[in-house]
Protein backbone atom coordinates (compact mmCIF):
# COMPACT_ATOMS: atom_id res chain seq x y z
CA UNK A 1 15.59 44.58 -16.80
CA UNK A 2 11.87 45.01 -16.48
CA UNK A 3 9.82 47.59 -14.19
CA UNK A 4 8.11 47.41 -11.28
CA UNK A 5 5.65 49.70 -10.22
CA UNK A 6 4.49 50.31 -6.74
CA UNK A 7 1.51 51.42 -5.78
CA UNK A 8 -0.16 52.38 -2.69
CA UNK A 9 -3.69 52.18 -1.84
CA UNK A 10 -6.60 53.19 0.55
CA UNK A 11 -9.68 55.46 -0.84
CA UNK A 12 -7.83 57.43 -3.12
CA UNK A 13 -4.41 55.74 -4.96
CA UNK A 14 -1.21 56.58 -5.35
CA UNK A 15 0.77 55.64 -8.38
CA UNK A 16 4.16 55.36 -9.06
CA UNK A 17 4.83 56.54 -12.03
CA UNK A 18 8.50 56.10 -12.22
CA UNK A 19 8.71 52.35 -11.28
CA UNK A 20 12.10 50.66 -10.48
CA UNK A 21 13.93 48.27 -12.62
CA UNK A 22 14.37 44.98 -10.97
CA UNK A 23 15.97 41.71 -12.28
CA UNK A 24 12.95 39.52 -11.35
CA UNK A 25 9.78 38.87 -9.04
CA UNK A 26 11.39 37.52 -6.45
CA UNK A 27 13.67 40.85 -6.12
CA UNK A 28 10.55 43.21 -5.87
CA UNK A 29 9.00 41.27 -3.62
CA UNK A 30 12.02 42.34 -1.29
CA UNK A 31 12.04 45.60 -2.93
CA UNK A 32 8.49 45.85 -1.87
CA UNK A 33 9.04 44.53 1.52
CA UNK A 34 11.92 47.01 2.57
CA UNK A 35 9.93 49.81 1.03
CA UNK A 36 6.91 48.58 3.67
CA UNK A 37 9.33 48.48 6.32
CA UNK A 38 10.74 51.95 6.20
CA UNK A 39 7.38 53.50 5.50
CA UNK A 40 5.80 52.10 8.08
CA UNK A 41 8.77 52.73 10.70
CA UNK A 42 9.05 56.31 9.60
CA UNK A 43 5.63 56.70 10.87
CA UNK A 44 2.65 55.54 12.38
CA UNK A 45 0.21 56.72 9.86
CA UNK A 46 -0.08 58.11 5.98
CA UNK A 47 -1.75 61.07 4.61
CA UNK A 48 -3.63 60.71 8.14
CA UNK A 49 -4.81 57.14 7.46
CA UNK A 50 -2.95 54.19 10.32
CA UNK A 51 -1.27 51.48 8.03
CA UNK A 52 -3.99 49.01 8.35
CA UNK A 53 -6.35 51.21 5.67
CA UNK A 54 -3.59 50.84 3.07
CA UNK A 55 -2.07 47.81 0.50
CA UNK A 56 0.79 48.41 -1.62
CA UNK A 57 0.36 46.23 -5.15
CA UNK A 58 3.13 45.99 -7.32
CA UNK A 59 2.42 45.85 -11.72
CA UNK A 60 4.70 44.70 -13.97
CA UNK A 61 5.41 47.21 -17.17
CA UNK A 62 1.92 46.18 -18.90
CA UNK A 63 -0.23 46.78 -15.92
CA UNK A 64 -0.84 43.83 -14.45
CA UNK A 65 -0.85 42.95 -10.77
CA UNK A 66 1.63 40.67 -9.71
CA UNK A 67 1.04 40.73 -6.09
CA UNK A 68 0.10 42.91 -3.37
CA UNK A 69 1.34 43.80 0.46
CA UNK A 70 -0.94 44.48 3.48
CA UNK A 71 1.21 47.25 4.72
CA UNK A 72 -0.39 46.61 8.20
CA UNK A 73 1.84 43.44 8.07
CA UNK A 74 4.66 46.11 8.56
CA UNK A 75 4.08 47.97 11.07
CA UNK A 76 5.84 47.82 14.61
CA UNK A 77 5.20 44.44 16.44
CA UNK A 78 4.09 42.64 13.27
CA UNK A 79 5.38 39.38 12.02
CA UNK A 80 6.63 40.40 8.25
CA UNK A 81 5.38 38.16 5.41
């Protein structure tokens, strides 16, 4: 099964170094999803940044950005993608 890495971003990244093994692009696009949702219901804010500052992008195994979240899409209230 490949890997899919997810990333989170504002001024300073951070990586995931440990990806997750998915069957295909559609399922990490829910993977990424329900990992926006419970981050952004656990709490309001990250590293002291709201959600709006950050994106999560998800890379394939080579490095190459397949797509990427807003996570303020997420948050409370929001309509989800």
């Amino acid at each position: 099964m490949p890997m899919y890495y997810f990333h989170l971003y504002d001024d300073v990244p951070l990586t995931d170094d440990s990806g997750t093994e998915l069957i295909d692009l559609a399922e990490a696009r829910n993977h990424a999803a329900g990992v926006a949702r419970e981050l952004t219901f656990q709490s309001p804010s990250f590293m002291q940044e709201a959600w709006s500052k950050w994106t999560m992008r998800v890379h394939d195994g080579d490095g190459t950005e397949l797509f990427s979240l807003e996570m303020s899409d997420f948050q409370a209230g929001n309509h989800h993608p």
